[in-house]
C-alpha atoms as a PDB file:
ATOM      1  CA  UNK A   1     129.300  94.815 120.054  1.00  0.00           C
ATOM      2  CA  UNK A   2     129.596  98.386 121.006  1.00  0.00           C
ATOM      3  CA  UNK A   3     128.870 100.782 118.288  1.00  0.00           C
ATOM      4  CA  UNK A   4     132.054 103.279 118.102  1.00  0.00           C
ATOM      5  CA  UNK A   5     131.196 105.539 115.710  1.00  0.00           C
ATOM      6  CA  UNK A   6     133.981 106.093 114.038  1.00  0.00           C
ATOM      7  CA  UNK A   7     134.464 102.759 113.341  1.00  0.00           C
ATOM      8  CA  UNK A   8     137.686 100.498 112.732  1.00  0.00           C
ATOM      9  CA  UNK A   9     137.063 100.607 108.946  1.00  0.00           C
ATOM     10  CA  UNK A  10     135.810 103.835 108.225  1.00  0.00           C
ATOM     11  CA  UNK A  11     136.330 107.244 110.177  1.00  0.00           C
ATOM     12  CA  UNK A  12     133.518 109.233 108.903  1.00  0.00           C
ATOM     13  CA  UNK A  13     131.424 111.028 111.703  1.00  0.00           C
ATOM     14  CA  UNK A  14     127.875 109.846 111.939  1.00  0.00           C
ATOM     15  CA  UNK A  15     126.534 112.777 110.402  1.00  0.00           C
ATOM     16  CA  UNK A  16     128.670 112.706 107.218  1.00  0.00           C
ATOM     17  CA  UNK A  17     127.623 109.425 105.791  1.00  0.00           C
ATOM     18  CA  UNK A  18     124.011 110.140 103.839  1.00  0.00           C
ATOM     19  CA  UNK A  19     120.990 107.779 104.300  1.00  0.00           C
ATOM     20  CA  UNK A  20     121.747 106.038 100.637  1.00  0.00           C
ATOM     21  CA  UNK A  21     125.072 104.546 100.008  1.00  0.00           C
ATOM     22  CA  UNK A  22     125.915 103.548  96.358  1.00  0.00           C
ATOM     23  CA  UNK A  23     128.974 100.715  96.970  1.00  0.00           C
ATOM     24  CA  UNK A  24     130.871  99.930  93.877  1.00  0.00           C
ATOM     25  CA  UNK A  25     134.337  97.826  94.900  1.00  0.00           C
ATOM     26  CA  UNK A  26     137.059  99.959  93.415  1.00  0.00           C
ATOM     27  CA  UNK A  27     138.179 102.540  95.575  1.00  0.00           C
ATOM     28  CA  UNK A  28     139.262 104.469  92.130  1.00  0.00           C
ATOM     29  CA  UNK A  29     135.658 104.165  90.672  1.00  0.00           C
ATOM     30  CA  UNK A  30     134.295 105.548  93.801  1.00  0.00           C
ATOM     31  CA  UNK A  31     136.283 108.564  93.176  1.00  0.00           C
ATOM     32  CA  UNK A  32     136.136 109.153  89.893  1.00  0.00           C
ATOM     33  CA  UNK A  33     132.094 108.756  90.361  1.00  0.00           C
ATOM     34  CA  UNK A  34     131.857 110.630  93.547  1.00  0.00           C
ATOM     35  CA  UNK A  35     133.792 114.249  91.323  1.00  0.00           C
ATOM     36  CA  UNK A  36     132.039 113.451  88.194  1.00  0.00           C
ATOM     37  CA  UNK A  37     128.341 113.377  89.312  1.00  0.00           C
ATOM     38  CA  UNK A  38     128.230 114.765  92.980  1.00  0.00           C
ATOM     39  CA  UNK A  39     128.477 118.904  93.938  1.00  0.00           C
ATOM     40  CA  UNK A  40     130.203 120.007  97.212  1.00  0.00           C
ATOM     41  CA  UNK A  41     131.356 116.425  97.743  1.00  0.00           C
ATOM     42  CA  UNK A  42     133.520 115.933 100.737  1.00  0.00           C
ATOM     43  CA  UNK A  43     136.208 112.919 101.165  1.00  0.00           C
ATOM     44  CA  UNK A  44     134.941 111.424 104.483  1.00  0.00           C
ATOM     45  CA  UNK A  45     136.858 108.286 105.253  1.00  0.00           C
ATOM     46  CA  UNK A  46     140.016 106.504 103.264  1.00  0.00           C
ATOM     47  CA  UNK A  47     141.417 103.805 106.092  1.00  0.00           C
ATOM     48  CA  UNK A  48     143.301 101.204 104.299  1.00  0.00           C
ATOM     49  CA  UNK A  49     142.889 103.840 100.983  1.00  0.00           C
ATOM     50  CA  UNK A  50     138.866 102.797 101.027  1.00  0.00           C
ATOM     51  CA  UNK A  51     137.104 105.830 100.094  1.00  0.00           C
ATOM     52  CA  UNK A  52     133.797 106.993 101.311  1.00  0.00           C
ATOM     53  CA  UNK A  53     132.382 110.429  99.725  1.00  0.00           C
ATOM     54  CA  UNK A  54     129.439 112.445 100.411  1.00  0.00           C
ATOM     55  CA  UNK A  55     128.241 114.843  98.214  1.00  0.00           C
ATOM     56  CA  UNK A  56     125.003 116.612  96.533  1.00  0.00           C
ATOM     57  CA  UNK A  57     123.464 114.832  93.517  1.00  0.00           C
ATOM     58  CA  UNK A  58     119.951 117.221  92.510  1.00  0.00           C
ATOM     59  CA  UNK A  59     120.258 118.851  96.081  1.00  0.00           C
ATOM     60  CA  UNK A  60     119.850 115.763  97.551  1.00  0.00           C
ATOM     61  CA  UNK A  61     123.054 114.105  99.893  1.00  0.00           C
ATOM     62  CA  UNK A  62     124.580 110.762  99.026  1.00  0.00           C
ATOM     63  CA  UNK A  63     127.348 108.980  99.635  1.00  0.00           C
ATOM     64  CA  UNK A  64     129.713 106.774  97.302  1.00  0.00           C
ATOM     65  CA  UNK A  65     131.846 104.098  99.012  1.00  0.00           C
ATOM     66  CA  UNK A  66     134.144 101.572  97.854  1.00  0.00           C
ATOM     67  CA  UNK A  67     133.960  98.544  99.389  1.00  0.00           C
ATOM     68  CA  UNK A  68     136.991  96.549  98.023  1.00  0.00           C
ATOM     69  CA  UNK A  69     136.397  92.889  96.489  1.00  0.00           C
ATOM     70  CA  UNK A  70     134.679  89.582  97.734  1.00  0.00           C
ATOM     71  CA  UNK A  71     131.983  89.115 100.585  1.00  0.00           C
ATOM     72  CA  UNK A  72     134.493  89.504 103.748  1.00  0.00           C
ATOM     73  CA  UNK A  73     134.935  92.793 102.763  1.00  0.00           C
ATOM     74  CA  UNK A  74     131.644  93.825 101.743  1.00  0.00           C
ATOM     75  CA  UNK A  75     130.254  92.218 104.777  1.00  0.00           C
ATOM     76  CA  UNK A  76     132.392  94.522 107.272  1.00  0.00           C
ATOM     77  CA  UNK A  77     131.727  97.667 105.267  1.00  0.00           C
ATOM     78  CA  UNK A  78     128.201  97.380 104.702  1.00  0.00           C
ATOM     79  CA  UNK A  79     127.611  95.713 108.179  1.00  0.00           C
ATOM     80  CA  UNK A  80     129.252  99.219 109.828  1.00  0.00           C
ATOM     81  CA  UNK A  81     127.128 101.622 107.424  1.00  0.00           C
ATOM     82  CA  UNK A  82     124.033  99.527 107.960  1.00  0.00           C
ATOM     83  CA  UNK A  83     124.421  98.919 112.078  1.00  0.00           C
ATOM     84  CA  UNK A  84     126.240 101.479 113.185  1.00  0.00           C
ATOM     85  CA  UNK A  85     125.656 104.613 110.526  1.00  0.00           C
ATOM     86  CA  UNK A  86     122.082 104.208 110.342  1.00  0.00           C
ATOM     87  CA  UNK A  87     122.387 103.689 106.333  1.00  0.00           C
ATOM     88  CA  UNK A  88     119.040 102.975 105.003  1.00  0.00           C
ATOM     89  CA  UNK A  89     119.498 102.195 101.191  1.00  0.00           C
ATOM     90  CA  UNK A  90     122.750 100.302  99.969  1.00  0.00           C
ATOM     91  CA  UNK A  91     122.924 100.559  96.611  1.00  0.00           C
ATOM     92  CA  UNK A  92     125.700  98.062  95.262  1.00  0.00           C
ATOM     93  CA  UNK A  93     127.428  99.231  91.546  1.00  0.00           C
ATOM     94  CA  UNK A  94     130.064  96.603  89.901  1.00  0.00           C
ATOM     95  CA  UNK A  95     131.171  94.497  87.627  1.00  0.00           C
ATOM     96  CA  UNK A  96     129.604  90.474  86.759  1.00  0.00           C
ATOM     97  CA  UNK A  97     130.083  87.915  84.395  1.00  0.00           C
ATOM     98  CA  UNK A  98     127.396  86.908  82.137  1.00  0.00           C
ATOM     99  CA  UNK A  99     125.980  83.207  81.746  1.00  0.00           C
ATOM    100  CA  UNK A 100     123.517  83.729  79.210  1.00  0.00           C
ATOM    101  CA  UNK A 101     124.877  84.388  75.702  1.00  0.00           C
ATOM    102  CA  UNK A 102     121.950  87.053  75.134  1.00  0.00           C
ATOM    103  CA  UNK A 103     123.756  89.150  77.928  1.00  0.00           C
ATOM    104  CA  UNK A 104     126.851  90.966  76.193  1.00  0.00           C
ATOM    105  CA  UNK A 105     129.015  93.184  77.248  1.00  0.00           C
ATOM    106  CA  UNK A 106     127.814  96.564  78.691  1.00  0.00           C
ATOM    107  CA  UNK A 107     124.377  95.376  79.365  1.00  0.00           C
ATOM    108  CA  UNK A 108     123.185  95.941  83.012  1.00  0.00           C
ATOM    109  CA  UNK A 109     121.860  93.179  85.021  1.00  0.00           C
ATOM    110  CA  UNK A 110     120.469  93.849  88.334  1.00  0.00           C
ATOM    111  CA  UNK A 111     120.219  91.090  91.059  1.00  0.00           C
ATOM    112  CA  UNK A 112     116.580  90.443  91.595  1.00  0.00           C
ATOM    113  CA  UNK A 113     117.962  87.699  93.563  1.00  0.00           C
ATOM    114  CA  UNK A 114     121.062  85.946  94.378  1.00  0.00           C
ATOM    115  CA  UNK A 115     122.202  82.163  94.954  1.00  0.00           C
ATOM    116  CA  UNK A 116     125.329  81.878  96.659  1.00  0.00           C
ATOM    117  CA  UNK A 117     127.898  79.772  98.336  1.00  0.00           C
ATOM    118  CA  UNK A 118     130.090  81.772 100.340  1.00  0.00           C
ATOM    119  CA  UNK A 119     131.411  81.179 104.020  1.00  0.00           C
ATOM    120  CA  UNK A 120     130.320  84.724 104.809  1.00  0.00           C
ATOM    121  CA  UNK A 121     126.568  83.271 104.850  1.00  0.00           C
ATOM    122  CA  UNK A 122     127.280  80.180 106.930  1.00  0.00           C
ATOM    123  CA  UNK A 123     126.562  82.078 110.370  1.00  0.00           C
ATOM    124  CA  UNK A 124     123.225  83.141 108.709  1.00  0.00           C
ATOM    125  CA  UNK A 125     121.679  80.576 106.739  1.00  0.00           C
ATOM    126  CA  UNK A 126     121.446  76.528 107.702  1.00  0.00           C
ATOM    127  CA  UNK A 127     122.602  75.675 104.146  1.00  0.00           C
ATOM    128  CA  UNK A 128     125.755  75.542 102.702  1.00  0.00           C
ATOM    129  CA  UNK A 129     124.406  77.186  98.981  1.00  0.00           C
ATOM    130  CA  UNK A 130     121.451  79.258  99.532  1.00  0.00           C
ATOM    131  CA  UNK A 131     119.194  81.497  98.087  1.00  0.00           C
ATOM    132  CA  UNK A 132     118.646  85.673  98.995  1.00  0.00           C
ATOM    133  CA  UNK A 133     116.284  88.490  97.541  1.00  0.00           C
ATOM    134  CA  UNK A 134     116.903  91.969  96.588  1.00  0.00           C
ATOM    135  CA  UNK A 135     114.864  94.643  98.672  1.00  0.00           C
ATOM    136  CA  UNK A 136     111.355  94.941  96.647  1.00  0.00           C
ATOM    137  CA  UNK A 137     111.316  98.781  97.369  1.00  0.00           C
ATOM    138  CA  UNK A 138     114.903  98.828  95.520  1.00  0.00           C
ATOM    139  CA  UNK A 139     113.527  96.667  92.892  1.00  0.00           C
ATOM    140  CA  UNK A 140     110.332  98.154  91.980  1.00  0.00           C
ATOM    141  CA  UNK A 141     112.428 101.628  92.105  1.00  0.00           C
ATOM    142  CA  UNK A 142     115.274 100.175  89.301  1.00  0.00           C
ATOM    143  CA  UNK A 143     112.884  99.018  86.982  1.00  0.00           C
ATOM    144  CA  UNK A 144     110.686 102.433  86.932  1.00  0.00           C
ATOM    145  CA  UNK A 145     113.352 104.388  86.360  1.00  0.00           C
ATOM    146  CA  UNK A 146     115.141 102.456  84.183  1.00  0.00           C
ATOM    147  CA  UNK A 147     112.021 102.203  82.075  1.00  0.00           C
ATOM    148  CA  UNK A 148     111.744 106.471  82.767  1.00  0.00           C
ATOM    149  CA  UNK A 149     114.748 106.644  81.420  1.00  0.00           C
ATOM    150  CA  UNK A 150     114.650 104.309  79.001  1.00  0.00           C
ATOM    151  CA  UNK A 151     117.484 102.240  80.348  1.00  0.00           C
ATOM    152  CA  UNK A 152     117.613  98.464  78.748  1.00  0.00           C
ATOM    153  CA  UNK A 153     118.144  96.747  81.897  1.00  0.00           C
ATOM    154  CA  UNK A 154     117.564  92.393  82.868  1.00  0.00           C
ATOM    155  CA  UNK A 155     116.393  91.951  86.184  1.00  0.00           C
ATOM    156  CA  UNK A 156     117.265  88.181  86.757  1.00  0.00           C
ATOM    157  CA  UNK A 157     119.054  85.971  89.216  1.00  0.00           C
ATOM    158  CA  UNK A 158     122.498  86.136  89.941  1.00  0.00           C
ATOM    159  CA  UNK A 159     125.383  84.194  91.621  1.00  0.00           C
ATOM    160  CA  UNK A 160     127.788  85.324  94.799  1.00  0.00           C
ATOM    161  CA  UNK A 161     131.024  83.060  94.786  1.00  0.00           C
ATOM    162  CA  UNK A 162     134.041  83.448  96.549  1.00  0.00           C
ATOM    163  CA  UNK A 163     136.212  82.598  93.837  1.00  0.00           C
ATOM    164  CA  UNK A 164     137.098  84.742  90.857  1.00  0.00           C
ATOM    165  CA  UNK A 165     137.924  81.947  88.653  1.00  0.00           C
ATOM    166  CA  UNK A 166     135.771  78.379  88.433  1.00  0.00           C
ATOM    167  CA  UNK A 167     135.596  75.315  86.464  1.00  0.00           C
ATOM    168  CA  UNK A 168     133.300  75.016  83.936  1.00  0.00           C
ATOM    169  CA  UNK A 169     131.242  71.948  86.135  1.00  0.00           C
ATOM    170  CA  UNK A 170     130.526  74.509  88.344  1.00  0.00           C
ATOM    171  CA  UNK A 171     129.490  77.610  85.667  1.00  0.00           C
ATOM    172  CA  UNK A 172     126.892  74.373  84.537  1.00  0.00           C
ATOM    173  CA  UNK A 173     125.940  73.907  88.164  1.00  0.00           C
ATOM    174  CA  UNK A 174     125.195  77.659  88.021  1.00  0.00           C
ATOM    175  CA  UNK A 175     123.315  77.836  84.950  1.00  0.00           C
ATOM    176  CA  UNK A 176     121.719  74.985  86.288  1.00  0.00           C
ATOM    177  CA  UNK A 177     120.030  77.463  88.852  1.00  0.00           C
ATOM    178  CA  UNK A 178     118.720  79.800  86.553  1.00  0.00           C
ATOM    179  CA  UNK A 179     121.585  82.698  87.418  1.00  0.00           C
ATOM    180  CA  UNK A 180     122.636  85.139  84.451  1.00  0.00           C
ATOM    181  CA  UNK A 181     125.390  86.339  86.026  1.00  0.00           C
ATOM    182  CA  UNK A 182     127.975  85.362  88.407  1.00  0.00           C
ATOM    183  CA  UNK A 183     129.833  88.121  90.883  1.00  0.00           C
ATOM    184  CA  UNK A 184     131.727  88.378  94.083  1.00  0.00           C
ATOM    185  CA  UNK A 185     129.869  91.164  96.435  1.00  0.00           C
ATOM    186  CA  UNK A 186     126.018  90.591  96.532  1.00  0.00           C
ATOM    187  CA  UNK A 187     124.996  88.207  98.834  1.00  0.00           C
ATOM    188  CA  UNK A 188     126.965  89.611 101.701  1.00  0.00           C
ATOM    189  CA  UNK A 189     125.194  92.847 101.248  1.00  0.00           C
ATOM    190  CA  UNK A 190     121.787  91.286 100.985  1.00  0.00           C
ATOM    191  CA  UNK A 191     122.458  89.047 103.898  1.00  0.00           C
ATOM    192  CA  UNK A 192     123.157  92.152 105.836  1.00  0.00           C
ATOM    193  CA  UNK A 193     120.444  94.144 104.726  1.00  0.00           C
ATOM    194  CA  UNK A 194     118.376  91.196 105.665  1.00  0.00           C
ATOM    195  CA  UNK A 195     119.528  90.864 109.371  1.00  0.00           C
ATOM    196  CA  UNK A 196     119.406  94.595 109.532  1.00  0.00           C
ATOM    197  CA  UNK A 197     116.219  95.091 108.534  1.00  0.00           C
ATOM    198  CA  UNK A 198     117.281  97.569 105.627  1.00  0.00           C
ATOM    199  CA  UNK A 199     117.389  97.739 102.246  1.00  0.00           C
ATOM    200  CA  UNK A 200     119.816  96.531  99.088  1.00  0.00           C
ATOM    201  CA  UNK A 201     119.887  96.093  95.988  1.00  0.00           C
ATOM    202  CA  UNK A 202     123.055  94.983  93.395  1.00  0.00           C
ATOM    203  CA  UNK A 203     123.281  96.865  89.780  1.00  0.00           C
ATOM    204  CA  UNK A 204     125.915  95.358  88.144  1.00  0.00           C
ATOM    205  CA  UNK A 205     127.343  95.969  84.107  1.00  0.00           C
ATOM    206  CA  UNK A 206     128.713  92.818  82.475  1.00  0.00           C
ATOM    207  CA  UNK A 207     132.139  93.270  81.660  1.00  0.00           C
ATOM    208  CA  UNK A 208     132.883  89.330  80.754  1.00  0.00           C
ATOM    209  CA  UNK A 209     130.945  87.627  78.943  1.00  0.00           C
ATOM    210  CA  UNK A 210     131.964  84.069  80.413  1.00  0.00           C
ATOM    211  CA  UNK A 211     130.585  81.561  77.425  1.00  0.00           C
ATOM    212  CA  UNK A 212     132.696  83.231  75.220  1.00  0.00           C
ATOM    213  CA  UNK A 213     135.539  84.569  77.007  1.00  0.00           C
ATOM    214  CA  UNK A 214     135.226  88.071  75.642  1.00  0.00           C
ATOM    215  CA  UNK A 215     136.252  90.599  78.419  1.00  0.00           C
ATOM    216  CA  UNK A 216     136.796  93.878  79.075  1.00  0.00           C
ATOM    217  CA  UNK A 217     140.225  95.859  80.144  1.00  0.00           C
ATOM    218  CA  UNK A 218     141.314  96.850  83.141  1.00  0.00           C
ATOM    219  CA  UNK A 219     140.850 100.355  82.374  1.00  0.00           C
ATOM    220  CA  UNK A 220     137.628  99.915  80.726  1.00  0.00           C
ATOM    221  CA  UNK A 221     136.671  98.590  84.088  1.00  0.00           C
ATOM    222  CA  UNK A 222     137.457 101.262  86.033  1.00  0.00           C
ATOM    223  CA  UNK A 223     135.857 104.061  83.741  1.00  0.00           C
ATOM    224  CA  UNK A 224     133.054 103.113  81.570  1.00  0.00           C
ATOM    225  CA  UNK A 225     130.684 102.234  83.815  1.00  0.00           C
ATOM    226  CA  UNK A 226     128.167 105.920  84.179  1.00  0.00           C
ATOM    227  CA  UNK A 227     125.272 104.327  83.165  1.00  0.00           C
ATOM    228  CA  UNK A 228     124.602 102.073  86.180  1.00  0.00           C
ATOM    229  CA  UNK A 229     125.947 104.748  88.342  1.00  0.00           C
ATOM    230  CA  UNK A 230     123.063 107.067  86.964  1.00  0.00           C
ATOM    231  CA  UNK A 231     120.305 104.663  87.836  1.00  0.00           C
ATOM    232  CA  UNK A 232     121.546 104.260  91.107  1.00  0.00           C
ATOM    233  CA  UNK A 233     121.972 108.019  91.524  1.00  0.00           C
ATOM    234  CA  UNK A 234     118.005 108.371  90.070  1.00  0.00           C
ATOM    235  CA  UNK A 235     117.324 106.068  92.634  1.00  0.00           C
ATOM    236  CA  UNK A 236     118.753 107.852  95.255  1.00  0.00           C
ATOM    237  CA  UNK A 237     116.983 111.218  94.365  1.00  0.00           C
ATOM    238  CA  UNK A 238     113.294 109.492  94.506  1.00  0.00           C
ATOM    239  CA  UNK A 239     114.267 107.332  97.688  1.00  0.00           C
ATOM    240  CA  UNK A 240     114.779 111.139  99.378  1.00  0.00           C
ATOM    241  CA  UNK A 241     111.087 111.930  97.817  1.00  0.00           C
ATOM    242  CA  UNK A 242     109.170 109.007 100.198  1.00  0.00           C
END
């Protein structure tokens, strides 16, 4: 495929995208993020109301893009900013349900790997339900600086479906693999990463806590998630140290 830069899903110039993306789905989280923590940030693409922003976070250049919900549409966005925008870390930030009852509400979980059975992976991997690993730089990186700044954070497997709402023979099935956590993103952007040759990593906040069907709101969704935005951001400033 030829790479036109810009692309059909995002019209940023090559330049303005920075070499670590943070990716969290809602295009209103992105911005909210993006003017809360970043200085001189810049609105660089918003096709199909998808926002990508660039900005400084400690003098060092990010970028926060949304990347809208299940693996199709993670696969296309992170597939352009790893292929064709050179993008180096992908960092993704969002919400997952929790499958162990010691995981509440607000605690992060980060995907040290991820099971999954989505179509997006067929063209990949020989087997329908399949198993993919977080980048070990991205990994070793969450868990020192979540223990430098004393984040409480599980590092655990996690589960990529394409459906939002499952029976309970297949939450058991899930369990059944040893995932904490079940979520809708992931695996797309680690099966990128893999083919690219780059790295990922998936930071999520529980905001359901699926054994007992607490949940949070809507709006609570959309705002209250800082702290796994400041890991990633922490993350971003030592990845621009190496």
């Amino acid at each position: 495929m030829k790479k036109l830069i810009p692309t059909v899903h995002i019209d940023a110039q090559l330049n303005e995208i920075a070499k670590t993306v943070i990716l969290p789905g809602d295009p209103l989280r992105a911005k909210k993020m993006a003017e809360k923590f970043l200085k001189d940030v810049k609105l660089v693409s918003s096709i199909r109301n998808n926002y990508c922003y660039t900005g400084l976070y400690k003098n060092i250049p990010v970028s926060i893009m949304s990347t809208g919900m299940g693996p199709a549409s993670m696969g296309i966005y992170s597939y352009e900013l790893f292929n064709f925008y050179n993008v180096q870390n992908a960092i993704r930030v969002g919400t997952i349900g929790s499958l162990d009852e010691n995981l509440k509400i607000g605690t992060l979980l980060v995907g040290e790997s991820i099971y999954t059975d989505t179509n997006y992976n067929s063209l990949y991997e020989k087997n329908k339900e399949c198993k993919l690993y977080a980048s070990k730089k991205l990994l070793n990186l969450a868990k020192e600086v979540a223990t430098l700044k004393k984040y409480e954070v599980a590092f655990a497997p996690i589960y990529t479906t394409d459906t939002f709402y499952l029976s309970k023979e297949k939450n058991e099935h899930i369990i059944s693999l040893g995932a904490k956590g079940i979520e809708m993103e992931g695996a797309a952007l680690y099966e990128n990463a893999k083919q690219s040759k780059k790295e990922a990593l998936c930071i999520c906040t529980i905001s359901d806590e699926i054994l007992t069907n607490k949940s949070s709101t809507s709006k609570q969704r959309q705002n209250n998630y800082d702290k796994m935005f400041r890991l990633a951001l922490e993350m971003a400033v030592k990845l621009n140290q190496d």
